[in-house]
N, C-alpha and C. Protein backbone atom coordinates (compact mmCIF):
# COMPACT_ATOMS: atom_id res chain seq x y z
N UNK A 1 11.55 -15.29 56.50
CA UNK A 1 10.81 -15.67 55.32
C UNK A 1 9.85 -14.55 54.91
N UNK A 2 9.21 -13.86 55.99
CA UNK A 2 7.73 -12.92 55.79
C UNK A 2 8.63 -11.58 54.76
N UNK A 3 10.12 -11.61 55.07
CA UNK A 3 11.03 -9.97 54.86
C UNK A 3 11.07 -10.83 53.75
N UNK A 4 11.69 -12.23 52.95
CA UNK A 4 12.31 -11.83 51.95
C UNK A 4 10.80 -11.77 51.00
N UNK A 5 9.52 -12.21 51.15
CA UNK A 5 8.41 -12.47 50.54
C UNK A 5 8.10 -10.86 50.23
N UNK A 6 8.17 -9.88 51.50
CA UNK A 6 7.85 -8.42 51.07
C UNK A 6 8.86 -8.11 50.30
N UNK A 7 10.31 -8.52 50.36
CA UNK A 7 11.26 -7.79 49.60
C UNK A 7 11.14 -8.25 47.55
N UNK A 8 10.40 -9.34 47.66
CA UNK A 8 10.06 -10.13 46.76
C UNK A 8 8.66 -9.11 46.13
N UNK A 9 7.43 -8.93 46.75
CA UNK A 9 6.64 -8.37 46.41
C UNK A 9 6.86 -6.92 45.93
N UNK A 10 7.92 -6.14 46.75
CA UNK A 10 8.18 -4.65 46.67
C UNK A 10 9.28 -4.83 45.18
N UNK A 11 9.64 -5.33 45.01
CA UNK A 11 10.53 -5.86 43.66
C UNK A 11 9.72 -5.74 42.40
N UNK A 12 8.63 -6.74 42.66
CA UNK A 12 8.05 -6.74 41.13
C UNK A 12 6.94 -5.64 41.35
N UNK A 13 6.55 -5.29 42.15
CA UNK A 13 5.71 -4.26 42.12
C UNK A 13 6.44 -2.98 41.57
N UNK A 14 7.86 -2.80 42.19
CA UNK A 14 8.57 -1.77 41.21
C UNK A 14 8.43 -1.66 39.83
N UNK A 15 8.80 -3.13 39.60
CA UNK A 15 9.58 -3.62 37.74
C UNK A 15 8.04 -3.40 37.13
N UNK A 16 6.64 -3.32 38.02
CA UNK A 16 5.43 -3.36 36.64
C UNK A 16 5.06 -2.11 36.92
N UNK A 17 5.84 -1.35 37.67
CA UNK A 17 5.74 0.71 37.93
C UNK A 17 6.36 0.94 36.67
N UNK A 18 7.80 0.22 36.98
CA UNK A 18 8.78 0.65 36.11
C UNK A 18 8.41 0.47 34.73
N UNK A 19 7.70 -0.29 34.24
CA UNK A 19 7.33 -0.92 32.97
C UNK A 19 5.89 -0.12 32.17
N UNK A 20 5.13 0.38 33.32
CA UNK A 20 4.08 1.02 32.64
C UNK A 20 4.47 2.54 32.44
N UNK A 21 5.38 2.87 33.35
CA UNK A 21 5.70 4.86 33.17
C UNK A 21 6.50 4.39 31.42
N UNK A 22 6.91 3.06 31.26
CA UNK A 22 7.62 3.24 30.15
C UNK A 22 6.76 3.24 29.04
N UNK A 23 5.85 2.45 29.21
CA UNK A 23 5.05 2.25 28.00
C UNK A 23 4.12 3.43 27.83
N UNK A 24 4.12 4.30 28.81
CA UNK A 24 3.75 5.66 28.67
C UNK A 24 4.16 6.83 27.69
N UNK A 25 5.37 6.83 27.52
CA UNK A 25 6.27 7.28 26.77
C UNK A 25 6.05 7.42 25.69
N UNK A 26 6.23 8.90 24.67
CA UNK A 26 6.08 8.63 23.45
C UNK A 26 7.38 9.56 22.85
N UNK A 27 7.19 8.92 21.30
CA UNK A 27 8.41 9.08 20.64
C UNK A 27 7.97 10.87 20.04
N UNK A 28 8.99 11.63 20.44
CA UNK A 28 8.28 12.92 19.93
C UNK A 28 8.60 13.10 18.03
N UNK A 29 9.65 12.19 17.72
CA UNK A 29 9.61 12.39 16.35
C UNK A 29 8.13 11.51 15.96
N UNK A 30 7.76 11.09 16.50
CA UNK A 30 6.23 10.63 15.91
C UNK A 30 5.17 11.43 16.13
N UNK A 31 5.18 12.63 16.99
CA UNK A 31 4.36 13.22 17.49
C UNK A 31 3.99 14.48 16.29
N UNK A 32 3.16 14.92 16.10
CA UNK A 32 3.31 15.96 15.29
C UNK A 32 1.68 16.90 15.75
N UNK A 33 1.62 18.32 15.34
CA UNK A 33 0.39 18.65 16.08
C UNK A 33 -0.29 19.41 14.16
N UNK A 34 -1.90 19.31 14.73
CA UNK A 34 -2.74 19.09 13.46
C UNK A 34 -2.72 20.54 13.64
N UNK A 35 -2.53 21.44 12.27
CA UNK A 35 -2.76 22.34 12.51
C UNK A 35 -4.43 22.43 11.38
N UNK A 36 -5.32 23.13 11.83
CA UNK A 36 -6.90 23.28 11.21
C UNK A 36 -6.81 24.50 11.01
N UNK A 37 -7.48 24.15 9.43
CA UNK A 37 -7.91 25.73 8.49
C UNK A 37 -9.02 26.81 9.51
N UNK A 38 -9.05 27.81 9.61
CA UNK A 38 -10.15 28.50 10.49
C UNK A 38 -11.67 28.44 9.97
N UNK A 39 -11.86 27.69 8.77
CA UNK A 39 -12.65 27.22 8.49
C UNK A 39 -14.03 26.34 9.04
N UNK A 40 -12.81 25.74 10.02
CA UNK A 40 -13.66 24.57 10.91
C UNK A 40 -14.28 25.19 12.36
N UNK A 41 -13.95 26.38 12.08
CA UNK A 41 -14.55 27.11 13.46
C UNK A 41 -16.02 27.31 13.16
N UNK A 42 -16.31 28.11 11.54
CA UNK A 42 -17.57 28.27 10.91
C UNK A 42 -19.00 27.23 11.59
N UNK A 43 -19.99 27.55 11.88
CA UNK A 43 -20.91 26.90 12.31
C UNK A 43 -21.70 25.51 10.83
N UNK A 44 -21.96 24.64 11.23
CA UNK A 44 -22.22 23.49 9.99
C UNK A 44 -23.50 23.98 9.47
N UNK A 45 -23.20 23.60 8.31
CA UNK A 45 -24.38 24.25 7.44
C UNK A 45 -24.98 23.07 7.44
N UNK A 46 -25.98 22.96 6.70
CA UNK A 46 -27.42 22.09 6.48
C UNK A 46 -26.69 20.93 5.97
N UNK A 47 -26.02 20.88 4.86
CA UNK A 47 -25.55 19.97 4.29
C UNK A 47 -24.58 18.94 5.13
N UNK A 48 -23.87 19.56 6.09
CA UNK A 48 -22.76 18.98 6.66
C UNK A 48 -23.35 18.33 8.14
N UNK A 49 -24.58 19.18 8.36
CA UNK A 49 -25.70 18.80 9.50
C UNK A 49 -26.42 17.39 9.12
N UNK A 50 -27.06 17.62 7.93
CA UNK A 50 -27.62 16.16 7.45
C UNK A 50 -26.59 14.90 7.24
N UNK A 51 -25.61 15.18 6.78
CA UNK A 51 -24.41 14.06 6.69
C UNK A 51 -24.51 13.41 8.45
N UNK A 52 -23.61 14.36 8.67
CA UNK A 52 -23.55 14.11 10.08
C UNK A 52 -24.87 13.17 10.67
N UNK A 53 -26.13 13.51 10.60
CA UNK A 53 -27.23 12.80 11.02
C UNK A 53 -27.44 11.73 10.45
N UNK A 54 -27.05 11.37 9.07
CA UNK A 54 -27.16 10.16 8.10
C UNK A 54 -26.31 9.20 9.38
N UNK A 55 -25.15 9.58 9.55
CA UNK A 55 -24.32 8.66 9.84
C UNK A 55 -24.33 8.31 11.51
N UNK A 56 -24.33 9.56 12.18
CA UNK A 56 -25.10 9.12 13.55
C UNK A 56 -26.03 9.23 14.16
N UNK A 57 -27.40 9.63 13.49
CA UNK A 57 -28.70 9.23 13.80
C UNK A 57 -29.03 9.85 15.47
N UNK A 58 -29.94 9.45 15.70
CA UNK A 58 -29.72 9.50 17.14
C UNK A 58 -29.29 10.07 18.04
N UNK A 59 -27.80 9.65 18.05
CA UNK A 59 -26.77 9.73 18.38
C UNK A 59 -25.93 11.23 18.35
N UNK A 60 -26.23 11.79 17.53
CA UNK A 60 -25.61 12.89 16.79
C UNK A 60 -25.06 13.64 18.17
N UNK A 61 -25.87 13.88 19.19
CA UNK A 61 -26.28 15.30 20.57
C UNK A 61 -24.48 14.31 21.06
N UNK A 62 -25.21 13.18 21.64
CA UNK A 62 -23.88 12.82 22.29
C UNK A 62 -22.73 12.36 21.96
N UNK A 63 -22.60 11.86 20.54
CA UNK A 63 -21.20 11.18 19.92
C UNK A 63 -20.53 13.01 19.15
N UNK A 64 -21.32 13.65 18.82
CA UNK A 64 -20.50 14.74 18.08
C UNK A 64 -21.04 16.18 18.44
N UNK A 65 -21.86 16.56 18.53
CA UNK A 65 -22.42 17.82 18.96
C UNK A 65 -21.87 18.32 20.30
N UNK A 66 -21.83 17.76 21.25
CA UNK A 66 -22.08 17.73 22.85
C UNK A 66 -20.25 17.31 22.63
N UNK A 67 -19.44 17.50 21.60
CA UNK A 67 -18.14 17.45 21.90
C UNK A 67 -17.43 17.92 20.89
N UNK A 68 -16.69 19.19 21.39
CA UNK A 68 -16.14 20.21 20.57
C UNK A 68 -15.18 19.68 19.44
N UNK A 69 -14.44 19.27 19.98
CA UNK A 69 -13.05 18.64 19.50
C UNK A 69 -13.29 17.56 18.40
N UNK A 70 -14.66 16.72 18.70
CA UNK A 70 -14.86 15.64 18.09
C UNK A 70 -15.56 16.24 16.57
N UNK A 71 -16.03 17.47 16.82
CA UNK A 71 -16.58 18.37 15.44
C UNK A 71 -16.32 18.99 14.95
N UNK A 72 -15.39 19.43 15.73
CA UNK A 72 -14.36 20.29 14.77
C UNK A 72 -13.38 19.09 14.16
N UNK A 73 -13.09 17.89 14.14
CA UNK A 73 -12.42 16.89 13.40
C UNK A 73 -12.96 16.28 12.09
N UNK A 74 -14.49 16.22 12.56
CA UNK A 74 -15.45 15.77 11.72
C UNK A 74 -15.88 17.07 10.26
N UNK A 75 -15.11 18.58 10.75
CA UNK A 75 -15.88 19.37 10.08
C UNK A 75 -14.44 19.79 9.25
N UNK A 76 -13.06 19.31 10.12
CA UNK A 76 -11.69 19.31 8.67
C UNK A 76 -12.40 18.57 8.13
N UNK A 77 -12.55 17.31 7.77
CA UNK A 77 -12.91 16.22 7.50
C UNK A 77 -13.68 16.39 6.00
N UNK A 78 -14.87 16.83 6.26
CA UNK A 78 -15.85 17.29 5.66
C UNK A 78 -15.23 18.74 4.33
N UNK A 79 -15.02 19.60 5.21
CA UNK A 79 -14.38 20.88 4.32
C UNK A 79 -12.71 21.09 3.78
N UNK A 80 -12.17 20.36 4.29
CA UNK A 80 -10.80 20.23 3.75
C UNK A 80 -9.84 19.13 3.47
N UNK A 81 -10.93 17.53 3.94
CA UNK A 81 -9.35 16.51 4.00
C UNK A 81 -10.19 15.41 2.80
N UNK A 82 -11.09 15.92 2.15
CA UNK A 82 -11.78 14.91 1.14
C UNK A 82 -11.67 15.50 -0.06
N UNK A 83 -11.42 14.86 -0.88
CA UNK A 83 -11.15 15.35 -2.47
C UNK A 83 -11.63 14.56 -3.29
N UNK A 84 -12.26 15.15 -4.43
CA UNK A 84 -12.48 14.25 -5.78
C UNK A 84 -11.57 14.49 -6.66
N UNK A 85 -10.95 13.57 -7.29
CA UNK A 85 -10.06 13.89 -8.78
C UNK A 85 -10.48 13.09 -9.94
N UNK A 86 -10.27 13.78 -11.12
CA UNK A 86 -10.23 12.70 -12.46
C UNK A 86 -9.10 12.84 -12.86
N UNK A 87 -8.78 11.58 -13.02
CA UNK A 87 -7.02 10.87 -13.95
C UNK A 87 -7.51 10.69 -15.10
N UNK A 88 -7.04 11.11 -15.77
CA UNK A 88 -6.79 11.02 -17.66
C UNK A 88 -7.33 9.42 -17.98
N UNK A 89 -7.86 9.05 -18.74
CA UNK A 89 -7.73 7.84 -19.44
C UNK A 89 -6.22 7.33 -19.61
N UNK A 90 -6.46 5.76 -19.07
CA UNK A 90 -5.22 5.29 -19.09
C UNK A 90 -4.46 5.06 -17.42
N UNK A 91 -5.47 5.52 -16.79
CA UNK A 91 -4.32 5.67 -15.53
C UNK A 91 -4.76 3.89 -14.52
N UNK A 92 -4.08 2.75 -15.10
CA UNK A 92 -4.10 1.86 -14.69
C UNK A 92 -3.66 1.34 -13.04
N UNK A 93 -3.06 2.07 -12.61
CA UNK A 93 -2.39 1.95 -11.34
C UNK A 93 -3.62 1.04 -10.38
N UNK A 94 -3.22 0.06 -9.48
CA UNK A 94 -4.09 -0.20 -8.79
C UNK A 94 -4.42 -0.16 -7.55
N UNK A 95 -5.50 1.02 -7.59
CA UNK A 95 -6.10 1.34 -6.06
C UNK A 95 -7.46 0.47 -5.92
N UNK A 96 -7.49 1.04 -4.40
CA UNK A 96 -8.34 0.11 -3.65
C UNK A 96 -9.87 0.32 -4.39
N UNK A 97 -10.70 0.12 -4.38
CA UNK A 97 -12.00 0.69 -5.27
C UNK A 97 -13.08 1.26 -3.94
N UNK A 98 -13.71 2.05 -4.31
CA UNK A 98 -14.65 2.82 -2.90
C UNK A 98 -15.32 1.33 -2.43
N UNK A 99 -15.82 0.85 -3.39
CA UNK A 99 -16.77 -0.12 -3.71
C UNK A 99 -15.99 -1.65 -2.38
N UNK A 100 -15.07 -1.56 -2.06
CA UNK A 100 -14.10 -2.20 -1.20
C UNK A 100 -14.03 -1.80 0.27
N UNK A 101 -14.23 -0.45 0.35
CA UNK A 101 -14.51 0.33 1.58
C UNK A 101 -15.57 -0.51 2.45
N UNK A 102 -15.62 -0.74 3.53
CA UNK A 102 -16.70 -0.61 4.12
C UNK A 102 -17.69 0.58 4.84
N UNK A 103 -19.13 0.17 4.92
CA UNK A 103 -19.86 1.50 5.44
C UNK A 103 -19.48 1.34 6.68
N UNK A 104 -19.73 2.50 7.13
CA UNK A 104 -19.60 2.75 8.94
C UNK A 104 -20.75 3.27 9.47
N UNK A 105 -21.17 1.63 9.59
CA UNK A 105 -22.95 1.56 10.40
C UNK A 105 -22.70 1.27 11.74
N UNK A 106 -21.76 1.68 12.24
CA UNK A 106 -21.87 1.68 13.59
C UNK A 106 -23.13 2.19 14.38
N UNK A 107 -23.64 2.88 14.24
CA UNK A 107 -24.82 4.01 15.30
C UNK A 107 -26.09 3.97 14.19
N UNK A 108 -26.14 3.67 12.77
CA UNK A 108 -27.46 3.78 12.00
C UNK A 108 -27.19 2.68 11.37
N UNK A 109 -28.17 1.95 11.43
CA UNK A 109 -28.31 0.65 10.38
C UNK A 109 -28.79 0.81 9.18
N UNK A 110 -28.66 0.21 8.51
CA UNK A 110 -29.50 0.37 6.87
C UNK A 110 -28.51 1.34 5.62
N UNK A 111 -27.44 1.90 6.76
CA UNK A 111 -26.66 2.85 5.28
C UNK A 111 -26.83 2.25 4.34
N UNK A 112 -26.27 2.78 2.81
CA UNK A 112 -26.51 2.40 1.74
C UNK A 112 -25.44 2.90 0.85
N UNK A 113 -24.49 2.38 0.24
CA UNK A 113 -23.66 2.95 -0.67
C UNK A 113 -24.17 3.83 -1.75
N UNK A 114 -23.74 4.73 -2.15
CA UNK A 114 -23.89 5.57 -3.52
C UNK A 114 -23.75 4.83 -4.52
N UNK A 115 -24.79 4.80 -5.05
CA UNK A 115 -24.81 3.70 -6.97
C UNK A 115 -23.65 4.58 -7.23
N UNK A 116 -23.59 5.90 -7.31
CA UNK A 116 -22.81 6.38 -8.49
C UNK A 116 -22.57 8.17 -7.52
N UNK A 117 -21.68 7.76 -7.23
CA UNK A 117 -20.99 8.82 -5.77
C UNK A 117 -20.45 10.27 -6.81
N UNK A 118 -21.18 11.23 -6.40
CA UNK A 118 -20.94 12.77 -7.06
C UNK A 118 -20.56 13.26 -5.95
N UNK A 119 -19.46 14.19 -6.29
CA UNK A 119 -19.02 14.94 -5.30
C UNK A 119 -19.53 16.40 -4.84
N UNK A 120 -20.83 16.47 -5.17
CA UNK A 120 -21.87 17.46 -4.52
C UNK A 120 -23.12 16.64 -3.28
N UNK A 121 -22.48 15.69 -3.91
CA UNK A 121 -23.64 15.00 -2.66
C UNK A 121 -22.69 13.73 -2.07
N UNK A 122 -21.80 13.38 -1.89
CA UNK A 122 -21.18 12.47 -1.60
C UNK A 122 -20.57 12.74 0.08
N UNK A 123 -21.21 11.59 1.10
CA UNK A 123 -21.23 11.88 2.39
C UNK A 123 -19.69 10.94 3.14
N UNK A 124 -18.43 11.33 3.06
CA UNK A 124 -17.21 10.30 2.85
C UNK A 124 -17.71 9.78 4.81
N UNK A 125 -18.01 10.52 5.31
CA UNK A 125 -18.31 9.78 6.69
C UNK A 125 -19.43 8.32 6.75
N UNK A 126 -19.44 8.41 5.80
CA UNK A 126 -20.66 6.98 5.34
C UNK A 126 -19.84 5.87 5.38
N UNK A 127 -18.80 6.26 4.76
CA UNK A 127 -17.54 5.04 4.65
C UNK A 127 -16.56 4.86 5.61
N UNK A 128 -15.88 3.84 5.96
CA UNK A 128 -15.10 3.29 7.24
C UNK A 128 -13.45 3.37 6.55
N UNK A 129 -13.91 5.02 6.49
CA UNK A 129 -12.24 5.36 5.63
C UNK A 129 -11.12 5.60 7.17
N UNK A 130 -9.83 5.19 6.77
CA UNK A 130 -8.89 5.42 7.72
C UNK A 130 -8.76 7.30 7.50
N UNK A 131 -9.19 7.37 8.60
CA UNK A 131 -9.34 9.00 8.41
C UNK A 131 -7.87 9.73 8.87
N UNK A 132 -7.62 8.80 10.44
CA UNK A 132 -6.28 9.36 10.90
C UNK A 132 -5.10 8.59 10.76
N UNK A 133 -4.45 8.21 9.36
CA UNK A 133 -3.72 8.06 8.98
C UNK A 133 -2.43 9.03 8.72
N UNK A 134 -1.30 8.76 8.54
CA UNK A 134 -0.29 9.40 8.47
C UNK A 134 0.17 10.14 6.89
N UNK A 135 -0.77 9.79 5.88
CA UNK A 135 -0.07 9.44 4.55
C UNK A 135 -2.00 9.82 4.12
N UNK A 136 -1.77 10.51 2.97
CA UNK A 136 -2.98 10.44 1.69
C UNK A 136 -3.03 8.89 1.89
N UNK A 137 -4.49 8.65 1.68
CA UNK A 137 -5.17 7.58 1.15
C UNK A 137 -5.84 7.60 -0.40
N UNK A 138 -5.81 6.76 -1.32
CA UNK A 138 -6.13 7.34 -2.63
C UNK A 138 -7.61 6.06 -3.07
N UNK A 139 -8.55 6.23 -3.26
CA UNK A 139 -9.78 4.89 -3.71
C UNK A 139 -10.12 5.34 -5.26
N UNK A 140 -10.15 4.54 -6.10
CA UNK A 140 -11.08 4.78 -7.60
C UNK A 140 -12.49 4.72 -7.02
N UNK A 141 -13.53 5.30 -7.80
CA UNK A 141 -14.55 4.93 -7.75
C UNK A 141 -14.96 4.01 -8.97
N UNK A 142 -15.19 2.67 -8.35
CA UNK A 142 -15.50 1.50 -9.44
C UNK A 142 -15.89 2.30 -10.79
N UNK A 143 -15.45 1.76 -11.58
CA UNK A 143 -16.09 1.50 -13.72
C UNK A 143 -15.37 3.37 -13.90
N UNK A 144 -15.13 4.54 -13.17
CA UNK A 144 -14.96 5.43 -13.52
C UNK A 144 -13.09 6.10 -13.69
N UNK A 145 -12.93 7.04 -14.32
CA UNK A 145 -11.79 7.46 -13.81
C UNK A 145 -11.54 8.38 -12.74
N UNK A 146 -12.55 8.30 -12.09
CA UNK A 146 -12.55 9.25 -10.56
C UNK A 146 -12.02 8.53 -9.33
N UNK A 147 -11.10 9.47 -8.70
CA UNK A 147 -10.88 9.13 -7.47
C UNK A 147 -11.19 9.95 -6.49
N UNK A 148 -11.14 9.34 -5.27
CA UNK A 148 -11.12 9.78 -3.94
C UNK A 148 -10.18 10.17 -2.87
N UNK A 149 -9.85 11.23 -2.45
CA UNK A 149 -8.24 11.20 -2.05
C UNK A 149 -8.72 11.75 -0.91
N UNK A 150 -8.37 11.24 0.55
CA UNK A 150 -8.64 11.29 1.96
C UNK A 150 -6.98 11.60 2.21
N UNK A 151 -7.29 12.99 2.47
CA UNK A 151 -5.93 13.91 2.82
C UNK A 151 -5.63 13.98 4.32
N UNK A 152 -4.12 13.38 4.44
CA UNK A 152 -3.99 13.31 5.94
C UNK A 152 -3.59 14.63 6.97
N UNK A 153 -4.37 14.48 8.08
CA UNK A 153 -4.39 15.58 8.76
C UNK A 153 -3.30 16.54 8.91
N UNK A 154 -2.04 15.47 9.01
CA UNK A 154 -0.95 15.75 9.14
C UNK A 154 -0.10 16.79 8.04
N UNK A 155 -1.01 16.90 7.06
CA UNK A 155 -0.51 18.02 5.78
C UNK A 155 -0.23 19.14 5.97
């Protein structure tokens, strides 16, 4: 009885080995590698420093500073994967509106949406945009013909 109980235990202990090396596995046609403008090597200027602090406060030393990788993501982000456009009058299509977005108050409380979002001062890390998506993301900015186009890394 004690042999077939170990032969029983050594069984499924295999099948949940066997089951996690699988779920390990990834599909390499899904895999793809980000290639970054040399841009993002450049040290952050004031502007991209204060954003950054708007949104993690505090926080800034240990969620992004104190991690390379995590700022150099934050600084494509910033200098190459955010866009403003204007569409002609007429362009009815229906996107999501910024105004729909949520803020991303994770680490600072009190954010505050832009009454009226210019793209000289407009901080897109304020918003709880799908950043690492596979595909452009496109938002109007409410009452205007401006949009917002969050360019995927993957470009």
């Amino acid at each position: 009885m004690k042999l077939k109980l170990l032969m029983l235990t050594a069984f499924v202990g295999f099948l949940c080995q066997f089951g996690y090396s699988q779920g390990k596995r990834t599909n390499p046609k899904l895999t793809q590698t980000i290639n970054f403008k040399t841009n993002v090597e450049d040290p952050l200027t004031d502007k991209e420093f204060k954003m950054l602090k708007e949104v993690y406060g505090d926080r800034l030393d240990e969620l992004v500073l104190n991690k390379p990788q995590r700022l150099k993501d934050l600084k494509n982000i910033l200098r190459n994967r955010v866009q403003f456009i204007e569409y002609p009058q007429g362009n009815d299509k229906p996107y999501p509106l910024l105004s729909e977005v949520p803020l991303f108050n994770n680490y600072v409380q009190g954010l505050t949406r832009d009454a009226h979002p210019k793209k000289e001062t407009f901080n897109p890390l304020k918003y709880n945009f799908s950043f690492y998506e596979r595909y452009n993301l496109t938002f109007r900015i409410d009452n205007t013909n401006w949009f917002i186009i969050i360019l995927s890394q993957f470009n």
